[in-house]
C-alpha atoms as a PDB file:
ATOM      1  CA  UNK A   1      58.528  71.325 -17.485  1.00  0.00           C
ATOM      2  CA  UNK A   2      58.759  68.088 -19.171  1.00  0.00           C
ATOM      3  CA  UNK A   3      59.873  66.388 -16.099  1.00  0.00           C
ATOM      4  CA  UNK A   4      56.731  67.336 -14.134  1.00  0.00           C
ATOM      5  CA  UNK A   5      54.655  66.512 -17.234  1.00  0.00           C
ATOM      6  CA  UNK A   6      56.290  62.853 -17.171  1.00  0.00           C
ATOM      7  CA  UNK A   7      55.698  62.743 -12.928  1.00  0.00           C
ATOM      8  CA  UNK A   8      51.916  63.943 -13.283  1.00  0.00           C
ATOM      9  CA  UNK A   9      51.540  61.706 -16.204  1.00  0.00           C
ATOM     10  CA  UNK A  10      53.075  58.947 -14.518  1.00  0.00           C
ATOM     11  CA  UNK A  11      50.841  59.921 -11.120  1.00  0.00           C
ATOM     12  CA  UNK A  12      47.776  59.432 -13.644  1.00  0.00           C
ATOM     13  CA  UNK A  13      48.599  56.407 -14.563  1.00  0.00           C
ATOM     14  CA  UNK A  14      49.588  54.579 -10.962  1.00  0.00           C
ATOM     15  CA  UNK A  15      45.474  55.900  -9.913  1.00  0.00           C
ATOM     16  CA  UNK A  16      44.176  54.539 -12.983  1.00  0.00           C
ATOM     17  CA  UNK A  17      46.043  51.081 -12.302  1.00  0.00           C
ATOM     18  CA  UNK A  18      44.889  51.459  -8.750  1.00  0.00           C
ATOM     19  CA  UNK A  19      41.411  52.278  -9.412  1.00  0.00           C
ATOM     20  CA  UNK A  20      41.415  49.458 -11.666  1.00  0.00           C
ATOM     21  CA  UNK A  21      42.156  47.216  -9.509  1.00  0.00           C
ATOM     22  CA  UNK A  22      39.889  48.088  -6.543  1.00  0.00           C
ATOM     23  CA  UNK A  23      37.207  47.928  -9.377  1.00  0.00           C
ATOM     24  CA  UNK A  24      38.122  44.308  -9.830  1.00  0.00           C
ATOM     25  CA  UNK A  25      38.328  43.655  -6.888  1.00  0.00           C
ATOM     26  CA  UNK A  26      34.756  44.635  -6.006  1.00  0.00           C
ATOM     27  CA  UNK A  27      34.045  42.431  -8.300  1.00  0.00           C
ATOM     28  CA  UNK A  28      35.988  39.470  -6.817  1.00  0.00           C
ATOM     29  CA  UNK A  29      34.641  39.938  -3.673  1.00  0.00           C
ATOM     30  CA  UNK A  30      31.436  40.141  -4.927  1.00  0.00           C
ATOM     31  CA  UNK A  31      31.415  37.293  -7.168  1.00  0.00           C
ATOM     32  CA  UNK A  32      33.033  35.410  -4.255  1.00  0.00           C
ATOM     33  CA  UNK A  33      30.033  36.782  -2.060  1.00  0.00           C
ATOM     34  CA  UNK A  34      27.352  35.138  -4.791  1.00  0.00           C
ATOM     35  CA  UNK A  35      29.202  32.369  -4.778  1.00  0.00           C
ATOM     36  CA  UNK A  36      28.901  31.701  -1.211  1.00  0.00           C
ATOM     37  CA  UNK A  37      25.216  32.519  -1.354  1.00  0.00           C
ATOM     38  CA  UNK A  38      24.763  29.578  -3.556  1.00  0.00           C
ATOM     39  CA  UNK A  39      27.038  27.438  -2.359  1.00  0.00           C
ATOM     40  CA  UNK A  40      24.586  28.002   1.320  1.00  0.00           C
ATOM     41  CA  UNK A  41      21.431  27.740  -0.611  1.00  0.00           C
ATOM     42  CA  UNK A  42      22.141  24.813  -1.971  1.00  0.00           C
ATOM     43  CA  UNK A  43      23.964  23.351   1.269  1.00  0.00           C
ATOM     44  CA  UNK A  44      20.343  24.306   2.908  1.00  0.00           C
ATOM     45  CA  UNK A  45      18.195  23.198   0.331  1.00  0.00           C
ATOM     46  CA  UNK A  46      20.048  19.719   0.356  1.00  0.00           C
ATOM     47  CA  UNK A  47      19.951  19.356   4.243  1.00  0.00           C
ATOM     48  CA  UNK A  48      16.174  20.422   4.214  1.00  0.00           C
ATOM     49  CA  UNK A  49      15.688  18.188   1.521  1.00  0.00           C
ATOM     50  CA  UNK A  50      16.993  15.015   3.687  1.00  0.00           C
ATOM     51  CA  UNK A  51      14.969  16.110   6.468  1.00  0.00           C
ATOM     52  CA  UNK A  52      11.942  16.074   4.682  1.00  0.00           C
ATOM     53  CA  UNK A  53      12.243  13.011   3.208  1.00  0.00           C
ATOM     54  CA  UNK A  54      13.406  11.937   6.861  1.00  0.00           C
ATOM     55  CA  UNK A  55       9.847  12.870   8.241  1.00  0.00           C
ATOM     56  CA  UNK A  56       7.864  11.289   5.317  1.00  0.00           C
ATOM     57  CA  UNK A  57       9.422   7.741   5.708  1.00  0.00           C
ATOM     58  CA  UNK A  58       9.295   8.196   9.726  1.00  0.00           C
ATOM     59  CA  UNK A  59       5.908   9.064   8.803  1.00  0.00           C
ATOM     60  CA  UNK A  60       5.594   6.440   6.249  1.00  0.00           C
ATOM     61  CA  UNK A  61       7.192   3.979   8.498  1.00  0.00           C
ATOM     62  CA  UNK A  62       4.549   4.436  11.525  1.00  0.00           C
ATOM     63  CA  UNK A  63       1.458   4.278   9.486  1.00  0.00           C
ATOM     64  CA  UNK A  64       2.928   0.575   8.704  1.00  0.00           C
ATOM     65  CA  UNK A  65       3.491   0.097  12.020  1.00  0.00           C
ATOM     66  CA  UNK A  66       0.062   0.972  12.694  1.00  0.00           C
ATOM     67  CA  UNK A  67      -1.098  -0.694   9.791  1.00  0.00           C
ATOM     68  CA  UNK A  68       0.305  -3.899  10.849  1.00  0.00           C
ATOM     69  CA  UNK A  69      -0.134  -4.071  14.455  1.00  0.00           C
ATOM     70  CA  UNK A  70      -4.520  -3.551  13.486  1.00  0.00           C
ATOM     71  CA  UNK A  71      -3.620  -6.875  10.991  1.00  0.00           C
ATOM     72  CA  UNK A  72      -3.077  -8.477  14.050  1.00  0.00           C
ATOM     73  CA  UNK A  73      -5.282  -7.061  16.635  1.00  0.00           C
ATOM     74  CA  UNK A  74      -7.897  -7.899  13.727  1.00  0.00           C
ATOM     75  CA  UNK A  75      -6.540 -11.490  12.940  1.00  0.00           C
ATOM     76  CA  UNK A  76      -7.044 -12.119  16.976  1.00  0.00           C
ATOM     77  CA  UNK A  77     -10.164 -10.729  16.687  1.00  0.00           C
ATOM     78  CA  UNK A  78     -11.278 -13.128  14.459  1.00  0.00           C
ATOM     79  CA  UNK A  79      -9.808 -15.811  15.774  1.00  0.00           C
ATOM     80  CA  UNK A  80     -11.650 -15.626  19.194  1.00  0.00           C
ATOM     81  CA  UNK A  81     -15.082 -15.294  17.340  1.00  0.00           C
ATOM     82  CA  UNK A  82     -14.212 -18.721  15.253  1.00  0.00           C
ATOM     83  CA  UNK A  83     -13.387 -20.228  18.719  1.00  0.00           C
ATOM     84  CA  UNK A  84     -16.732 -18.576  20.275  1.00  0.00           C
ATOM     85  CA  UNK A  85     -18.739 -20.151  17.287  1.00  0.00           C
ATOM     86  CA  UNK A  86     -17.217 -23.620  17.881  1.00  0.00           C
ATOM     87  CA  UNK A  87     -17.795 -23.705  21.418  1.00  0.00           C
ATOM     88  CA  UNK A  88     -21.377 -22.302  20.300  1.00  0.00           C
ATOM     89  CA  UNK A  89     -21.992 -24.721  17.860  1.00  0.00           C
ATOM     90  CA  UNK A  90     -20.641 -27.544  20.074  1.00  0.00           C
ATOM     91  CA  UNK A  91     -23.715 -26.760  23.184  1.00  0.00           C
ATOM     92  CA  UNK A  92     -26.429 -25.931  20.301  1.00  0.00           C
ATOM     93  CA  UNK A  93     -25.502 -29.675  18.459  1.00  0.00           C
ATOM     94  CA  UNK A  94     -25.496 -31.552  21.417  1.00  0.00           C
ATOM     95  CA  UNK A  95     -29.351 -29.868  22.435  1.00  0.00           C
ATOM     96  CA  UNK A  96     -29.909 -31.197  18.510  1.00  0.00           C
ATOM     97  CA  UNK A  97     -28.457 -34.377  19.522  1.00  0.00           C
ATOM     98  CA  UNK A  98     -30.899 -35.068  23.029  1.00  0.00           C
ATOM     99  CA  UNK A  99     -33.826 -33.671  21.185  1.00  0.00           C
ATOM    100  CA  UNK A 100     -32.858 -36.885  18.654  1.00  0.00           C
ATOM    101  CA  UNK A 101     -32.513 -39.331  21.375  1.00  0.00           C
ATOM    102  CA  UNK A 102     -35.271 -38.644  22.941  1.00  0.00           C
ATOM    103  CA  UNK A 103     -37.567 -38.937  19.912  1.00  0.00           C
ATOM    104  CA  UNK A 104     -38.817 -34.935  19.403  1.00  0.00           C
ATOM    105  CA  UNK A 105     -37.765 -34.906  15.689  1.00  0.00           C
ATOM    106  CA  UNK A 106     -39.872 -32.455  14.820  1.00  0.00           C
ATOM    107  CA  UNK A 107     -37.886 -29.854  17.571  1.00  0.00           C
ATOM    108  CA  UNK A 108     -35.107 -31.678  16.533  1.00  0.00           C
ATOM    109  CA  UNK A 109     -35.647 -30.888  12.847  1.00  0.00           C
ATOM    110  CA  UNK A 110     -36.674 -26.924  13.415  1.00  0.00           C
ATOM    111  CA  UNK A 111     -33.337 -26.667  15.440  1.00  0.00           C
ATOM    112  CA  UNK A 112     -30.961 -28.561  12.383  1.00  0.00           C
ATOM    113  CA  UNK A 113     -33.144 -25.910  10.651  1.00  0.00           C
ATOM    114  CA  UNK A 114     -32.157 -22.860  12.198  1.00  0.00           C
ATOM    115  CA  UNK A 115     -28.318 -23.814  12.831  1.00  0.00           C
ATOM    116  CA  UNK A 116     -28.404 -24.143   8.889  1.00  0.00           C
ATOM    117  CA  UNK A 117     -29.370 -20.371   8.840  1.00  0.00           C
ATOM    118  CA  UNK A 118     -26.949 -19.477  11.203  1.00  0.00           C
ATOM    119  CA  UNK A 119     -24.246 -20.790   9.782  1.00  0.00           C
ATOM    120  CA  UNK A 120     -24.662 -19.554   6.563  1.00  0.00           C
ATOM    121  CA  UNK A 121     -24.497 -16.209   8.038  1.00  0.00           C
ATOM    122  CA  UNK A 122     -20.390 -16.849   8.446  1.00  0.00           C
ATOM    123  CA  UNK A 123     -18.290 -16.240   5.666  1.00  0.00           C
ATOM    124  CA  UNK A 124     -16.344 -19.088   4.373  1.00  0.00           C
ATOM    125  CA  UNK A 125     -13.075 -19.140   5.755  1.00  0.00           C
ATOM    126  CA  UNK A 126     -10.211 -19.337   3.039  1.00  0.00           C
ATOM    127  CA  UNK A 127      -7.877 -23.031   2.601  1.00  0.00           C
ATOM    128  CA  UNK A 128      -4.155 -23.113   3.329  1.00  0.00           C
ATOM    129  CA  UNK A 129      -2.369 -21.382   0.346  1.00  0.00           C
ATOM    130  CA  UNK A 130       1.062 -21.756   1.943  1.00  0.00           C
ATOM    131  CA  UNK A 131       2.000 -18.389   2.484  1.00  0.00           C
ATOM    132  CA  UNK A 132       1.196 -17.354   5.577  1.00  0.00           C
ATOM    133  CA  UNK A 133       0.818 -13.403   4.830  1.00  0.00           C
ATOM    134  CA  UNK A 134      -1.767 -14.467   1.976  1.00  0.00           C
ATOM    135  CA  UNK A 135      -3.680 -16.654   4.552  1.00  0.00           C
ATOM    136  CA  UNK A 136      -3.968 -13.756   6.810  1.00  0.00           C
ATOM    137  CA  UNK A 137      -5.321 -11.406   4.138  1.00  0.00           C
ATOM    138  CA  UNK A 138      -7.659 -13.481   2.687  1.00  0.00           C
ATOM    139  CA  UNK A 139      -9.184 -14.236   5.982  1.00  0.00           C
ATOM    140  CA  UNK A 140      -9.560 -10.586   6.844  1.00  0.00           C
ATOM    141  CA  UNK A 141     -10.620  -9.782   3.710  1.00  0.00           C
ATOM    142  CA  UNK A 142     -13.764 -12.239   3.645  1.00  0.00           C
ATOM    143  CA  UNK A 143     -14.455 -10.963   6.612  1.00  0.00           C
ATOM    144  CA  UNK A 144     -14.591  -7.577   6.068  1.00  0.00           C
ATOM    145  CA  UNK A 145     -16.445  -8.292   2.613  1.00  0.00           C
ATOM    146  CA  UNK A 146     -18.842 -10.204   4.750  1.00  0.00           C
ATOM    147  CA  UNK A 147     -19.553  -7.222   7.093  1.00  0.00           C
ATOM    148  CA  UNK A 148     -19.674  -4.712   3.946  1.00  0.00           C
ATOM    149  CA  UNK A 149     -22.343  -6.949   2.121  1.00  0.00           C
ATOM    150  CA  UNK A 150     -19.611  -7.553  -0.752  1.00  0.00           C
ATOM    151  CA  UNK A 151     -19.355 -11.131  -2.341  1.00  0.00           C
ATOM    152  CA  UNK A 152     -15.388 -12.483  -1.988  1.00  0.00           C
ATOM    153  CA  UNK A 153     -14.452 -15.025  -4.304  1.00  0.00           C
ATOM    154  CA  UNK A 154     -10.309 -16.286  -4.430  1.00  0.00           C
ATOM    155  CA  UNK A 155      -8.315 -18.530  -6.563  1.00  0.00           C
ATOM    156  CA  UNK A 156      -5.113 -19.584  -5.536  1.00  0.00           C
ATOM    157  CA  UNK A 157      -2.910 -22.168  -8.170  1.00  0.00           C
ATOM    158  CA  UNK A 158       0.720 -22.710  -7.284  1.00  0.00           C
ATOM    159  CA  UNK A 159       2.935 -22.190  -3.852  1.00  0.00           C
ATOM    160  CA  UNK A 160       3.199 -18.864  -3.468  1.00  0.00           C
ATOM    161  CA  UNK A 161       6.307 -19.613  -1.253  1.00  0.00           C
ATOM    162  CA  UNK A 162       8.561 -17.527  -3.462  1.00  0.00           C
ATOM    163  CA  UNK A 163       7.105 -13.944  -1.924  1.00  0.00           C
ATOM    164  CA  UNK A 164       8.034 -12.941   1.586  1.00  0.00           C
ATOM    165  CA  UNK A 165       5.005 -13.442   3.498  1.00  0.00           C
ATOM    166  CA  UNK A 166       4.778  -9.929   5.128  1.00  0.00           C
ATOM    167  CA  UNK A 167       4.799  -8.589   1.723  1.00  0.00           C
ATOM    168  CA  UNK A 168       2.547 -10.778   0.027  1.00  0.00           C
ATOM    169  CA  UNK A 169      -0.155 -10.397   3.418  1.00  0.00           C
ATOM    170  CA  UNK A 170       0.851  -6.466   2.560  1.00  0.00           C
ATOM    171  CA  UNK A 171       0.245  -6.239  -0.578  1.00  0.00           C
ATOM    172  CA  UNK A 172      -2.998  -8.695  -1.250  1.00  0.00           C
ATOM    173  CA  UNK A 173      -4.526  -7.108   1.861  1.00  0.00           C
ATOM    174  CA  UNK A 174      -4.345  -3.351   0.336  1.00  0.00           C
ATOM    175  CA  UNK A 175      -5.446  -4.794  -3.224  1.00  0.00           C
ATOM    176  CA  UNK A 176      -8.736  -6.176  -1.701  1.00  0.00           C
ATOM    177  CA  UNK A 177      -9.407  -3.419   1.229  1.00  0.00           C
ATOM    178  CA  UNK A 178      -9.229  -1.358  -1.720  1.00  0.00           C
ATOM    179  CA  UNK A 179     -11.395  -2.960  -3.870  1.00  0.00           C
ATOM    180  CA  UNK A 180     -13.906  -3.648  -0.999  1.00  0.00           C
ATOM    181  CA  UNK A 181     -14.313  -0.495  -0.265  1.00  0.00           C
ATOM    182  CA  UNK A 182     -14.759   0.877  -4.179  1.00  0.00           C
ATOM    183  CA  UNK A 183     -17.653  -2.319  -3.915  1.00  0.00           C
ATOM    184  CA  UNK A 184     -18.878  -1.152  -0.800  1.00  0.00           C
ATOM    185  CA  UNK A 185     -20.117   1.897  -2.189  1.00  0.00           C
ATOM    186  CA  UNK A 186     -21.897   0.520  -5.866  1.00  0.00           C
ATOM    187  CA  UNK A 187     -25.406   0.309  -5.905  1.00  0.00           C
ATOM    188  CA  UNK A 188     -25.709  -2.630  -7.495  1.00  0.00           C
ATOM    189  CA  UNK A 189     -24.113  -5.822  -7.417  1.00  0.00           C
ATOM    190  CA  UNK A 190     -21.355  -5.708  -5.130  1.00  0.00           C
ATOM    191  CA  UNK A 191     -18.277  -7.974  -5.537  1.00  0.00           C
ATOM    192  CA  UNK A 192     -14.627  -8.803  -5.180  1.00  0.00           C
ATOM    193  CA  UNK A 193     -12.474 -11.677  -6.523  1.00  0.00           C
ATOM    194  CA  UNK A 194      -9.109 -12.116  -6.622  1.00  0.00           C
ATOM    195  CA  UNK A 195      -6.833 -14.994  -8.581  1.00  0.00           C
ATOM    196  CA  UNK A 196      -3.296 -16.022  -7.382  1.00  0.00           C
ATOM    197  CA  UNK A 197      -1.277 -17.846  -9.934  1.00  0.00           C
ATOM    198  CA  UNK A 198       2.456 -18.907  -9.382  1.00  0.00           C
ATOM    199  CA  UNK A 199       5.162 -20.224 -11.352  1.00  0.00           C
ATOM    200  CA  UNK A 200       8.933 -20.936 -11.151  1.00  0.00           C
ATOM    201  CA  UNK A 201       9.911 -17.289 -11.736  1.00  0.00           C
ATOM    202  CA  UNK A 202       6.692 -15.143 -11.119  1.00  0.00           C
ATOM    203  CA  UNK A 203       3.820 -14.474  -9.080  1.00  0.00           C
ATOM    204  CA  UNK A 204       0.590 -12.866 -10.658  1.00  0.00           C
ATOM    205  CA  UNK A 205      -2.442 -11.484  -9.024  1.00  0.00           C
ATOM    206  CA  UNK A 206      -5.490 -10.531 -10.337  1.00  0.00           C
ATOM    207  CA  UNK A 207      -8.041  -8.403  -8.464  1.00  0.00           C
ATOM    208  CA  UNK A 208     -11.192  -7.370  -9.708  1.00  0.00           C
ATOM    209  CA  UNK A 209     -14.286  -5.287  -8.393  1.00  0.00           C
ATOM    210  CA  UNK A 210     -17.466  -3.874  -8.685  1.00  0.00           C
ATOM    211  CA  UNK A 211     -17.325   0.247  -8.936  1.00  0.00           C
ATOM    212  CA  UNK A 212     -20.266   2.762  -9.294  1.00  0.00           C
ATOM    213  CA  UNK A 213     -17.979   4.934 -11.572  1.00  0.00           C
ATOM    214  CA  UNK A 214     -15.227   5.276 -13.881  1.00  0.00           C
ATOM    215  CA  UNK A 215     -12.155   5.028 -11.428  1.00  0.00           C
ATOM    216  CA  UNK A 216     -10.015   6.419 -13.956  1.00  0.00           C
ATOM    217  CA  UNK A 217     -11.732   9.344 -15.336  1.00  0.00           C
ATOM    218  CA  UNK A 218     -11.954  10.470 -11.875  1.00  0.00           C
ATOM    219  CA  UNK A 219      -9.206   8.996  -9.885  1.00  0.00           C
ATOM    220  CA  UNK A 220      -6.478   8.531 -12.507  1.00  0.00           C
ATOM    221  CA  UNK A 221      -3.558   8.518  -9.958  1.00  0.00           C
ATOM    222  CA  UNK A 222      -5.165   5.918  -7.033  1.00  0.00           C
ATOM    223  CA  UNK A 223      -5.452   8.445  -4.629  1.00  0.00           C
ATOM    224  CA  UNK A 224      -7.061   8.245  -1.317  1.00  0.00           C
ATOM    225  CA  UNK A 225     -10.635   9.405  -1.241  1.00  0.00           C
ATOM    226  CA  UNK A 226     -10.653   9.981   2.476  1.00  0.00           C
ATOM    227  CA  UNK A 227     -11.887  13.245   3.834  1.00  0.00           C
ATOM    228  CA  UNK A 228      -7.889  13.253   5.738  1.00  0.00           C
ATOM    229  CA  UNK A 229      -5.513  12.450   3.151  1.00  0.00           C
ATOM    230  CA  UNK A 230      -2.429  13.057   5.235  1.00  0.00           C
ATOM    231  CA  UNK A 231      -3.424   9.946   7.314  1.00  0.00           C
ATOM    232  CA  UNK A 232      -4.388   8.004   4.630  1.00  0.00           C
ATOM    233  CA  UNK A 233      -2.945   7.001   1.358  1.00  0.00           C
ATOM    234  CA  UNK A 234      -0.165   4.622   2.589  1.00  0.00           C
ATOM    235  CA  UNK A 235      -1.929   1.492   0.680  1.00  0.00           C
ATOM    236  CA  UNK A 236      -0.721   2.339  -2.944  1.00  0.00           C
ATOM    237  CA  UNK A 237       2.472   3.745  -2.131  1.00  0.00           C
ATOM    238  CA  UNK A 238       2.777   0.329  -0.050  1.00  0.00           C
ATOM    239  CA  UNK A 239       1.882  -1.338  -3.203  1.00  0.00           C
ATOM    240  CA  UNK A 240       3.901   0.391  -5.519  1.00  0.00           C
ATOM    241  CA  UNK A 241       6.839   0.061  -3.103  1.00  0.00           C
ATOM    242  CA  UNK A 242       6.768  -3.951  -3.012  1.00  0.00           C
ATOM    243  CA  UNK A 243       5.887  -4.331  -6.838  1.00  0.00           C
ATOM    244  CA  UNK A 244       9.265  -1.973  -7.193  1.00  0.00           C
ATOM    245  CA  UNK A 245      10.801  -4.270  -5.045  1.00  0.00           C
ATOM    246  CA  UNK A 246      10.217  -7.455  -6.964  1.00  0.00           C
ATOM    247  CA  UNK A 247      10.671  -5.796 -10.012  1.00  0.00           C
ATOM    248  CA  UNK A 248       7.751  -6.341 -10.899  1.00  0.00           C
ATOM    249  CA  UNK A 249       4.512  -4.594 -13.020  1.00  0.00           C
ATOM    250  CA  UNK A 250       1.438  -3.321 -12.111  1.00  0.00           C
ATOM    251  CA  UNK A 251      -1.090  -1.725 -14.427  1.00  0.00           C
ATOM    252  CA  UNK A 252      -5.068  -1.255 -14.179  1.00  0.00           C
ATOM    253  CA  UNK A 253      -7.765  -0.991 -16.781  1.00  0.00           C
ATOM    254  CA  UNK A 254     -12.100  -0.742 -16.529  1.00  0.00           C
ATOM    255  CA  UNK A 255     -14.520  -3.581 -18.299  1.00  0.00           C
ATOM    256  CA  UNK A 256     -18.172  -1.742 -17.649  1.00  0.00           C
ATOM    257  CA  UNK A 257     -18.648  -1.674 -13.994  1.00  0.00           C
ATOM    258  CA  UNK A 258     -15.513  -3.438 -13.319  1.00  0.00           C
ATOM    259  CA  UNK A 259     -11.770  -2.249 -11.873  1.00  0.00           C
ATOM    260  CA  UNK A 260      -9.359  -4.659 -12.681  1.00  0.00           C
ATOM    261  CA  UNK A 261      -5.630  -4.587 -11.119  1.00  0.00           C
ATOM    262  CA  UNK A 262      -3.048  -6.567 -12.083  1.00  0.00           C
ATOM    263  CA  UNK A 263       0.547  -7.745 -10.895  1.00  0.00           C
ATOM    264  CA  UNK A 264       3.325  -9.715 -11.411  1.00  0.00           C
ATOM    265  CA  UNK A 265       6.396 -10.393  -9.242  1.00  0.00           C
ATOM    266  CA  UNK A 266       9.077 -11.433  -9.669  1.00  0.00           C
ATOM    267  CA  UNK A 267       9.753 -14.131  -7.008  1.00  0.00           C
ATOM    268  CA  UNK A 268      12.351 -13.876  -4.219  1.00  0.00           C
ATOM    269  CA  UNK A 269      14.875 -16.195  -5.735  1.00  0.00           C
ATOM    270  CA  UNK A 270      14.478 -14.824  -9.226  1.00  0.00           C
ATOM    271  CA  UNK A 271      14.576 -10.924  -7.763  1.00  0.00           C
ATOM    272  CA  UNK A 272      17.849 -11.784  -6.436  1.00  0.00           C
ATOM    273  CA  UNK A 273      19.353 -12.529  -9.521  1.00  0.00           C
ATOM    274  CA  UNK A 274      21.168  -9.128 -11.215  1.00  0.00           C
ATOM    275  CA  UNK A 275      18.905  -8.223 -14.534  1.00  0.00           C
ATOM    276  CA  UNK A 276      20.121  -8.658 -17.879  1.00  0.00           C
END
């Protein structure tokens, strides 16, 4: 009797080992299971991650494209209506110039006269600043400011040699589309300047404009106002990009009915030095 006590006991106590370890084993295998679960949701998560920041900077990366190449298209724009007005200006002077010679001064006076008007119809086209990208900005910009009835005033002081010019046309043409458009819609007086100062380790520029309300109350993150966001809003994260890349600063602040921006970079020579 005690010998098949001791078997059964002993046959109790091989299930209970057994049972106990099919129980932890469950448990293995289903901590293993969670485990993998993760370890594939984060694999995912990481790979969808890269993809989506693939498509924004292909996405980011056209809108520059297209950006840039209506610079240009733009820039040759106005370059063939500066040579139309020359070659205009040239035939209307020489009409000024028989109507002299012949003795009609008073024609001759009424057509001096109304070439003044004319001409004072074309903005002023910016001086040499020697940086080509700023030359090219400026000169769009006072001619869009021109067409949207905004005043453009500039200040350059310094060579401004020490920012890549594709970034420095970039960036100053963003800072004053922007601003001409905020102008563009005031009621009153409508303007945009801009000053350009250099030194031997920085660039700053100033922008400031006209607005018809308190940019920062309402828009206190620079976003785009335009009905399609998605295809818009590249000109701030353009900005923000460059000033990151000069290590650089760029803050904003309101005086009354003015939005001032400002910015200084670092130039190229001193950006390439490591940072203290």
């Amino acid at each position: 009797m005690n010998g098949l006590s001791a078997v059964i006991a002993a046959d109790c106590i091989r299930r209970g080992f057994e049972k106990r370890y099919e129980g932890r084993r469950d448990i293995l295998l289903r901590t293993a299971g969670c485990l993998l679960c993760f370890t594939a949701a984060g694999l995912f998560c990481r790979f969808a991650g890269r993809y989506l920041r693939g498509m924004k900077e292909a996405e980011y990366e056209r809108a520059i494209c297209e950006q840039q190449q209506k610079q240009i298209h733009d820039l040759y724009r106005i370059s063939r209506q500066a040579n139309h007005i020359r070659h205009d200006m040239k035939i209307k002077l020489d009409v000024v110039y028989e109507l002299l010679r012949k003795g009609e001064y008073q024609k001759a006076k009424e057509g001096i006269k109304r070439l003044a008007c004319e001409w004072g119809d074309y903005p002023e086209l910016p001086q040499e600043t020697g940086n080509e990208g700023l030359n090219a900005a400026l000169l769009k910009a006072a001619r869009e400011s021109h067409e949207q009835g905004v005043k453009f005033r500039y200040v350059v002081m310094g060579k401004t040699d020490g920012i890549d010019s594709l970034d420095m046309g970039n960036l100053v043409y963003n800072l004053l589309k922007n601003g001409i458009e905020a102008s563009a819609r005031t009621q009153g007086e409508r303007e945009v300047e801009i000053a350009v100062r250099n030194d031997a380790s920085k660039t700053e520029i100033e922008v400031i404009n006209s607005i018809c309300g308190s940019v920062i109350k309402e828009n206190p993150w620079m976003q785009s106002q335009k009905k399609n966001r998605s295809e818009h809003g590249f000109g701030m994260k353009s900005i923000r990009e460059i000033v990151e890349k000069y290590h650089g600063e760029y803050v904003y602040a309101e005086e009354g009915n003015l939005f001032i921006q400002k910015i200084i970079l670092r130039t190229f020579r001193a950006a390439l030095l490591p940072e203290s």
